[in-house]
Structures are given as C-alpha cells and as structure tokens.
C-alpha atoms as a PDB file:
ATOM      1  CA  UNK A   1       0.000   0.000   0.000  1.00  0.00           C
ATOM      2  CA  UNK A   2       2.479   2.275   0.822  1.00  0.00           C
ATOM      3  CA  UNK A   3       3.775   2.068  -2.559  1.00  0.00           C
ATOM      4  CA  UNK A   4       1.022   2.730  -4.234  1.00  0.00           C
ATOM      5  CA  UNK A   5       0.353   6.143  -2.352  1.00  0.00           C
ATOM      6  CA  UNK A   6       3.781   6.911  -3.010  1.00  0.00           C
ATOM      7  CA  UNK A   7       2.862   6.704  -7.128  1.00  0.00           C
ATOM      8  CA  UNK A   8      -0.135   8.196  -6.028  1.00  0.00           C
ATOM      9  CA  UNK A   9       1.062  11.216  -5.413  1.00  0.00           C
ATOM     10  CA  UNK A  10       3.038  12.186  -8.243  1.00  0.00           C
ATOM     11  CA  UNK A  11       0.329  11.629 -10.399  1.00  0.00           C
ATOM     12  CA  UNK A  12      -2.196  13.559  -8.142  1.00  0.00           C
ATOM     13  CA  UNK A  13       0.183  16.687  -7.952  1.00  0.00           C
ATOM     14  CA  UNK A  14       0.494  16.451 -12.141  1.00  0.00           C
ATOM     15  CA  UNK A  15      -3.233  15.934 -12.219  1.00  0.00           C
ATOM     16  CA  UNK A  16      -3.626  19.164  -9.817  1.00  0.00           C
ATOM     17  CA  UNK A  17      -0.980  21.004 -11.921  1.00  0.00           C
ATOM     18  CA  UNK A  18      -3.051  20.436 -15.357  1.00  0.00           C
ATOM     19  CA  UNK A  19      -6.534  21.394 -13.597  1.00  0.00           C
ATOM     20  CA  UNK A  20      -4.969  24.616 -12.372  1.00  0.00           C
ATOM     21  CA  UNK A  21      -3.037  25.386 -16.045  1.00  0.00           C
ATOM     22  CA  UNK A  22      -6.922  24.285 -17.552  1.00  0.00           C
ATOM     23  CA  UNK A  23      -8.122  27.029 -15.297  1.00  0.00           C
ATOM     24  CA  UNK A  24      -5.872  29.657 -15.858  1.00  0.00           C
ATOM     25  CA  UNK A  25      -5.992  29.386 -19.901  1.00  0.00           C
ATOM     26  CA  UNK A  26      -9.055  31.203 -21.911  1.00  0.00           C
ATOM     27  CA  UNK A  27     -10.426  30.289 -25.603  1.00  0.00           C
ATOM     28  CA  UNK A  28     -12.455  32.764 -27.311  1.00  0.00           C
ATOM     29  CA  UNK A  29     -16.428  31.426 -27.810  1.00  0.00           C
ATOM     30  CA  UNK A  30     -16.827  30.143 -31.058  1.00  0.00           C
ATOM     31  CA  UNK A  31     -20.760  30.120 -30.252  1.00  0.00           C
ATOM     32  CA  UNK A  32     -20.916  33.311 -28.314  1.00  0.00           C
ATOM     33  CA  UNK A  33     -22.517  32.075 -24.851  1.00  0.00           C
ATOM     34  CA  UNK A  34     -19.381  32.410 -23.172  1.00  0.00           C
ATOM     35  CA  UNK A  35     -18.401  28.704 -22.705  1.00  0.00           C
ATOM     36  CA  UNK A  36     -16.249  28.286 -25.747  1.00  0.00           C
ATOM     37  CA  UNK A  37     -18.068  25.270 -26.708  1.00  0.00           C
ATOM     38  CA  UNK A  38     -16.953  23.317 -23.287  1.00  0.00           C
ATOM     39  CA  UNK A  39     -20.351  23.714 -21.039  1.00  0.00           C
ATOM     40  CA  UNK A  40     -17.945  25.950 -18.673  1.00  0.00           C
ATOM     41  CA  UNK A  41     -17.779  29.622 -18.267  1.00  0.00           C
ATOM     42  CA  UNK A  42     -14.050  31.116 -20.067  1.00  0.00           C
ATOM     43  CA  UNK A  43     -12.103  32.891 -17.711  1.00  0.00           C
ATOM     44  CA  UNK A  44     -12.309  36.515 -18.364  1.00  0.00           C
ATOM     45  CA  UNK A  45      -8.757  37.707 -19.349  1.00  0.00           C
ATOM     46  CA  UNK A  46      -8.117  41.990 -19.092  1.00  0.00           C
ATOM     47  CA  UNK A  47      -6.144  43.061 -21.311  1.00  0.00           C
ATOM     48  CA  UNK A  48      -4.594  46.952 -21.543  1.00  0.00           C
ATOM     49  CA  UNK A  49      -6.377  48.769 -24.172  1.00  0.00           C
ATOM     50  CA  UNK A  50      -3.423  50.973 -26.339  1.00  0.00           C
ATOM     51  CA  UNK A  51      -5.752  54.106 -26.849  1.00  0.00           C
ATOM     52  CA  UNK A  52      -6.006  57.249 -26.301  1.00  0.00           C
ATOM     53  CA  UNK A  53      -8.586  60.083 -26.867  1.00  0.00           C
ATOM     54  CA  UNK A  54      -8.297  62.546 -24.321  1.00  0.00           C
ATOM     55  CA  UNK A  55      -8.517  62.692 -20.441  1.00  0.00           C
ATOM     56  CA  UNK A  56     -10.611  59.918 -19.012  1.00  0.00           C
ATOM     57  CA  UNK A  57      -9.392  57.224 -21.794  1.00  0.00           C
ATOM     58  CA  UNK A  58      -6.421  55.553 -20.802  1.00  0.00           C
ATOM     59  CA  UNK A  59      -2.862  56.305 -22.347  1.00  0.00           C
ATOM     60  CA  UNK A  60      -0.675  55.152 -24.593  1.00  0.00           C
ATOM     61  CA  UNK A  61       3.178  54.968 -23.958  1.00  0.00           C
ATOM     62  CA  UNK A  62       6.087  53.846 -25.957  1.00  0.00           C
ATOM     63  CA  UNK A  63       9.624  53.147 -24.472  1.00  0.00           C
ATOM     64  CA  UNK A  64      10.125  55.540 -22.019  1.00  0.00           C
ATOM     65  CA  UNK A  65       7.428  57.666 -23.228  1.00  0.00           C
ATOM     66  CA  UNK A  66       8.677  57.863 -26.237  1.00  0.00           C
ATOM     67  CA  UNK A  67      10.866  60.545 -23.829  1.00  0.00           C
ATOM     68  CA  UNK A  68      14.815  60.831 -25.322  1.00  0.00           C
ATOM     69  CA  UNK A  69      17.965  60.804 -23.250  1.00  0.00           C
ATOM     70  CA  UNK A  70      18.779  64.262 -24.946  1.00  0.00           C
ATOM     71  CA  UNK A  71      15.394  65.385 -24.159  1.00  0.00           C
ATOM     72  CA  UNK A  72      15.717  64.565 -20.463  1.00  0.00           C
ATOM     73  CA  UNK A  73      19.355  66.109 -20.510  1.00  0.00           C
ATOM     74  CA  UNK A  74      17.776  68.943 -21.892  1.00  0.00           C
ATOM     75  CA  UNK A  75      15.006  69.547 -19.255  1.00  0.00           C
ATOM     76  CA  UNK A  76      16.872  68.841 -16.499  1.00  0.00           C
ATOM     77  CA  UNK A  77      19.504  70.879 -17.472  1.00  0.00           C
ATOM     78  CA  UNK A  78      22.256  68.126 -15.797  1.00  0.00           C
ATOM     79  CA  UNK A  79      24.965  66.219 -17.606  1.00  0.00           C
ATOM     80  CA  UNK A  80      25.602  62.885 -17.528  1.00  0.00           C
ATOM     81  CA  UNK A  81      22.096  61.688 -17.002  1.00  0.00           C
ATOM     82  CA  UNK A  82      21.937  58.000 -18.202  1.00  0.00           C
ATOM     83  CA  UNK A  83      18.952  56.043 -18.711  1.00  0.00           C
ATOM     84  CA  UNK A  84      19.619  53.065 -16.035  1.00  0.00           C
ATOM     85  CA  UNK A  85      15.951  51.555 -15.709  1.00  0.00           C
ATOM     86  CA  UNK A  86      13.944  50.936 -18.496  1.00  0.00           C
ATOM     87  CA  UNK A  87      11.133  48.065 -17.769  1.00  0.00           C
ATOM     88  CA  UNK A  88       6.969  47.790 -18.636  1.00  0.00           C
ATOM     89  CA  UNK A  89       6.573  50.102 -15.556  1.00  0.00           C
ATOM     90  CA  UNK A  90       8.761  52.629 -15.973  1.00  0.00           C
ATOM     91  CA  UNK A  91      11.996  54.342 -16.280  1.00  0.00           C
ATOM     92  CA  UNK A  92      15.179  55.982 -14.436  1.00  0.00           C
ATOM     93  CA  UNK A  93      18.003  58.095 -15.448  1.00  0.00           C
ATOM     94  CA  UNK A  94      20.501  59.086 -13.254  1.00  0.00           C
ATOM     95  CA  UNK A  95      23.974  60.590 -12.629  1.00  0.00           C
ATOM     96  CA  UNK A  96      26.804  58.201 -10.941  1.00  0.00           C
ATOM     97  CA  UNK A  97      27.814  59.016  -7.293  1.00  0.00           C
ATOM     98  CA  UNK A  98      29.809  62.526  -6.479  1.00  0.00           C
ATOM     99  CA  UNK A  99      27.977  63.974  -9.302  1.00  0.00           C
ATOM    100  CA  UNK A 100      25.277  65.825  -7.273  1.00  0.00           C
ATOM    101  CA  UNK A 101      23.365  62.536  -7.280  1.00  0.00           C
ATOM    102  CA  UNK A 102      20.333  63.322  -9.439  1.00  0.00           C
ATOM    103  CA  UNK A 103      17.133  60.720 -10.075  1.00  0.00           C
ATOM    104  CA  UNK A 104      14.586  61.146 -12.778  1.00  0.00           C
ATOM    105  CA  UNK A 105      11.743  58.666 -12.703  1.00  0.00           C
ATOM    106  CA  UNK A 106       8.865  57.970 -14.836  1.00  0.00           C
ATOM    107  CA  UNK A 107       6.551  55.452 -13.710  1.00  0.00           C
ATOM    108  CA  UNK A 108       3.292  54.595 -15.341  1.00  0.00           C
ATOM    109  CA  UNK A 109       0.203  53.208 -13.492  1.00  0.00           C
ATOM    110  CA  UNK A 110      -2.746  50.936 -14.497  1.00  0.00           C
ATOM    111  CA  UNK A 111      -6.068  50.988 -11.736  1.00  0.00           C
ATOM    112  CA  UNK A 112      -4.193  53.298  -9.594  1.00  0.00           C
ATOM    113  CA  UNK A 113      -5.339  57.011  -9.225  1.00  0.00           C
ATOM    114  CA  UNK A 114      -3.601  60.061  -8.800  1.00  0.00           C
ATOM    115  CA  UNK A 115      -5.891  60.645  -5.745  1.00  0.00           C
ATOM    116  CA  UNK A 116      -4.865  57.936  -4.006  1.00  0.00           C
ATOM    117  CA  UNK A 117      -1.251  58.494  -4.753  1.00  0.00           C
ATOM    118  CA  UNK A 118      -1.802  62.103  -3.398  1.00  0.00           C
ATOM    119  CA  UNK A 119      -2.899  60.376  -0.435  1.00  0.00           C
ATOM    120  CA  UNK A 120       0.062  58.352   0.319  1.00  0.00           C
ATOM    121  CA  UNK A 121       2.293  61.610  -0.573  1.00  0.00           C
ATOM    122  CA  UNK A 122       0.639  63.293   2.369  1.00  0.00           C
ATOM    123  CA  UNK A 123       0.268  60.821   4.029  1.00  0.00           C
ATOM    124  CA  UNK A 124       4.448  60.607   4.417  1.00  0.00           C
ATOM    125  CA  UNK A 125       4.085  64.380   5.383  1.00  0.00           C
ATOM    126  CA  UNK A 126       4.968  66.227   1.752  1.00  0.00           C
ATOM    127  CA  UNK A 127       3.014  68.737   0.930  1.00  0.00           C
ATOM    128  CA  UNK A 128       0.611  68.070  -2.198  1.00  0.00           C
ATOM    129  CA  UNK A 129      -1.070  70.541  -4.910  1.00  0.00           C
ATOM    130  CA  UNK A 130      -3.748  69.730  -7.132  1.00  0.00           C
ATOM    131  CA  UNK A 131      -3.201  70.549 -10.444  1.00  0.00           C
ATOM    132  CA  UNK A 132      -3.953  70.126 -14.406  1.00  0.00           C
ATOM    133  CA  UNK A 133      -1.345  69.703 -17.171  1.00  0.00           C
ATOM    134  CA  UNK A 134      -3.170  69.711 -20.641  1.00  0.00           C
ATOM    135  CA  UNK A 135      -5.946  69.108 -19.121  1.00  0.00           C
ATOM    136  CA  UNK A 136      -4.974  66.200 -17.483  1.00  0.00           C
ATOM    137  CA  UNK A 137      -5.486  66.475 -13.253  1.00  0.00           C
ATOM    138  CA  UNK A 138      -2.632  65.206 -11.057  1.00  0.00           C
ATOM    139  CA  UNK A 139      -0.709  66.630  -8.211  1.00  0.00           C
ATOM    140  CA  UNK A 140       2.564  68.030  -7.502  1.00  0.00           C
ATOM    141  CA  UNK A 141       5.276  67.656  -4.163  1.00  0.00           C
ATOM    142  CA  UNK A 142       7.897  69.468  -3.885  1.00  0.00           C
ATOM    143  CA  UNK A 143      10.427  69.845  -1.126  1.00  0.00           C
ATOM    144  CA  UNK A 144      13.979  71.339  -1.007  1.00  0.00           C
ATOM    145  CA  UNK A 145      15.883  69.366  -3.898  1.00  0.00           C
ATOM    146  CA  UNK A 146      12.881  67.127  -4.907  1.00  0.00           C
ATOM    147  CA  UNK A 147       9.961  67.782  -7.484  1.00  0.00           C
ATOM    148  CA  UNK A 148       6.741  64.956  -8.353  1.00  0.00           C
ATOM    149  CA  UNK A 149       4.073  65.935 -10.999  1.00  0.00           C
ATOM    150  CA  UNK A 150       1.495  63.062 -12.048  1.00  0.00           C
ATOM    151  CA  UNK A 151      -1.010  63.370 -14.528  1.00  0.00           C
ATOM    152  CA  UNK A 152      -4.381  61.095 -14.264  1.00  0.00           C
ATOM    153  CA  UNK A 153      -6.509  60.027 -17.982  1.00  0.00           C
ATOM    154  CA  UNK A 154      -9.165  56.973 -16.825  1.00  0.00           C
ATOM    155  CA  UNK A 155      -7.632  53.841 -15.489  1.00  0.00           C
ATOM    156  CA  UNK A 156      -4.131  55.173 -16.166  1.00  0.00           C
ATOM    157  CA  UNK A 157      -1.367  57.569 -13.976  1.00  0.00           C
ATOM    158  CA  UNK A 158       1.847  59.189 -15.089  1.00  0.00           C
ATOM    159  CA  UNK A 159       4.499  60.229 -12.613  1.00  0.00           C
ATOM    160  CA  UNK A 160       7.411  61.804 -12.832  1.00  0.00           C
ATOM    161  CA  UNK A 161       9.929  62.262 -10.173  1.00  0.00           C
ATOM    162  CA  UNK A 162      13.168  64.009  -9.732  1.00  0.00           C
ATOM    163  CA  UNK A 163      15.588  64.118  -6.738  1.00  0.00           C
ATOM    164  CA  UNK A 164      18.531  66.034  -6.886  1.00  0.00           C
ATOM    165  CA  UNK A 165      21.106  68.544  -5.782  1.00  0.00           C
ATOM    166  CA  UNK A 166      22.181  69.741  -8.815  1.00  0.00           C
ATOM    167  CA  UNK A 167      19.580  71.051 -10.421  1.00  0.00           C
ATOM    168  CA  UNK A 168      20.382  74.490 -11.803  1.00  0.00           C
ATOM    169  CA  UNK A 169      16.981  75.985 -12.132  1.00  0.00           C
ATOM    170  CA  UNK A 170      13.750  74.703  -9.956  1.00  0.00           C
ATOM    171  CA  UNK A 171      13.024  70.831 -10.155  1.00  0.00           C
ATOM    172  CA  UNK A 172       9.555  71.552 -10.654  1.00  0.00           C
ATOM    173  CA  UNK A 173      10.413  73.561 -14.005  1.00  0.00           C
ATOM    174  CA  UNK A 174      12.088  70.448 -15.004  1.00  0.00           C
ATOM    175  CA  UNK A 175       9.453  68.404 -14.280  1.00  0.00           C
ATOM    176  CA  UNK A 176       6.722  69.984 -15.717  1.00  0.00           C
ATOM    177  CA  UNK A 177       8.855  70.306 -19.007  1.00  0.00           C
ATOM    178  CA  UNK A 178       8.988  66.961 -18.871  1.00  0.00           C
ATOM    179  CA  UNK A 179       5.323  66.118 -18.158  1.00  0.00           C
ATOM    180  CA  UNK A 180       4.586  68.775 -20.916  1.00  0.00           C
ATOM    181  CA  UNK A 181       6.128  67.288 -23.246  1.00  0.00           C
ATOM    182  CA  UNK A 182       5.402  63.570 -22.270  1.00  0.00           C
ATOM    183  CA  UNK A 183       1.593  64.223 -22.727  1.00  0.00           C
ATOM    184  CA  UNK A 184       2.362  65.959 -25.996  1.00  0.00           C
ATOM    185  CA  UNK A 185       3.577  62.436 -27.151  1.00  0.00           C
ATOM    186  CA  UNK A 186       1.098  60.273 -25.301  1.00  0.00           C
ATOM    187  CA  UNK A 187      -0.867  58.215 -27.959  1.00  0.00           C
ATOM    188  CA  UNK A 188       1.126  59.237 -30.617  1.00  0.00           C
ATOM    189  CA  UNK A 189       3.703  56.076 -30.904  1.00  0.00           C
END
C-alpha cells in the first residue's frame, strides 16, 4: 500500500498542476454564450487597451514615453544623465555618485489614481497641490531638492519624479517640461 500512495502522489500533484493550467488558460467562444463550446464559463482575461482620446481614456506609452535621453538632458539641465531603468513600468536616469546625485523617474500606473497616490504623498508628510497639465489632473510635491508631478486620464497615472542637488533651475520647471512634453507624445507612438 504504501507504494502505491507513493505513485499516487506524483500523479495527483500532475493531475492538480493540469486542472490549475486548464483554469488559468481562456479560448475565445466560437458560439458566443461564453463557454467556448466546453459547457464551462471562459475565464475573463483583461487586457490593456493601447488608446487614447483625451482625459478619461487611458494612455498610450512607448519606451520611455517615447521621452529621449537628450530630451531629459535637456530639461533637467544636468549632464551625464543615463537612462539606467527601463522596464513595462517605468523608467530611471541618473547621474553616478559625487555627481550631485540626481534621479529622474517615470513610472506609469494601471487601476491606480492620482488621488490615491496624493494620499500616500501626504500621508508621508509632503506637501501636495492639485493641479492640471493639458488638461490632465494630477498633483505636484515638492520639497527642497525634490519635485513629483502626475497626470491622471481613466484607469491610467503618469508620474514623474526628480531628486537632486544639482539642479540648476527649480526641479519643478524640469518636471513639468517633462510632463509637458510627455503628454504631448502620449498616444502618438
């Protein structure tokens, strides 16, 4: 007996394993009530629309923003920046160590709001401002050497972010050239 349960259960863990994968795939309806053909609901599967008409629809973003390194150097008005994230999410660029240590992030958001982001920024004591870029609402932080703007559209947030101490003119002119010009590009890739 004992070695039967032990055969037992490699087959029930593979059995397990193929119910779960089963579960976890989708196949479009061929009939159009939902069950593909099987008896069984599909599992719904979200995907992220690429549109964008406006505020309120969503955005669409290529690499980076479609943002360039020279247009970052540029805005932020530092040399040396180097692009050293670049993933789905988002994007860094930053100066080496000794260099006045500057930080530009853009992050992107899906089913997050600016609102509640606003909410965790105060919540960590900064100081937040509502505002609009292009029509766009968001907020802005800013303390001594650090400057956030986000921009809302629907399901989707924008946020830059840029820490520094070398920042010739104010971080937050920096930043909202870059959010500027960011939402001039959204939708356009």
């Amino acid at each position: 007996m004992d070695t039967v349960s032990v055969r037992i259960a490699p087959v029930s863990a593979l059995v397990i394993a193929a119910v779960v994968l089963a579960g976890c795939s989708s196949r479009p309806s061929s009939s159009g009530d939902g069950d593909g053909g099987s008896g069984s609901p599909d599992v719904q599967v979200t995907t992220v629309p690429e549109v964008n008409n406006g505020p309120g629809k969503g955005f669409k973003l290529g690499d980076c923003g479609g943002m360039t390194d020279a247009e970052i150097t540029a805005a932020v008005g530092v040399p040396g920046l180097k692009r050293d994230v670049d993933s789905l999410l988002g994007c860094r660029w930053s100066t080496g160590p000794g260099t006045g240590d500057t930080s530009l992030s853009l992050y992107w958001y899906r089913g997050s709001s600016a609102q509640k982001e606003a909410s965790v920024a105060r919540n960590l004591g900064h100081t937040v401002e509502s505002v609009t870029t292009k029509s766009y609402p968001g907020y802005r932080v800013s303390n001594v050497g650090l400057c956030e703007l986000s921009a809302g559209s629907g399901p989707d947030f924008l946020h830059w972010s840029l820490q520094t101490g070398a920042v010739k003119n104010d971080p937050c002119k920096a930043v909202d050239t870059l959010m500027d010009s960011l939402l001039g590009k959204v939708g356009k890739q």
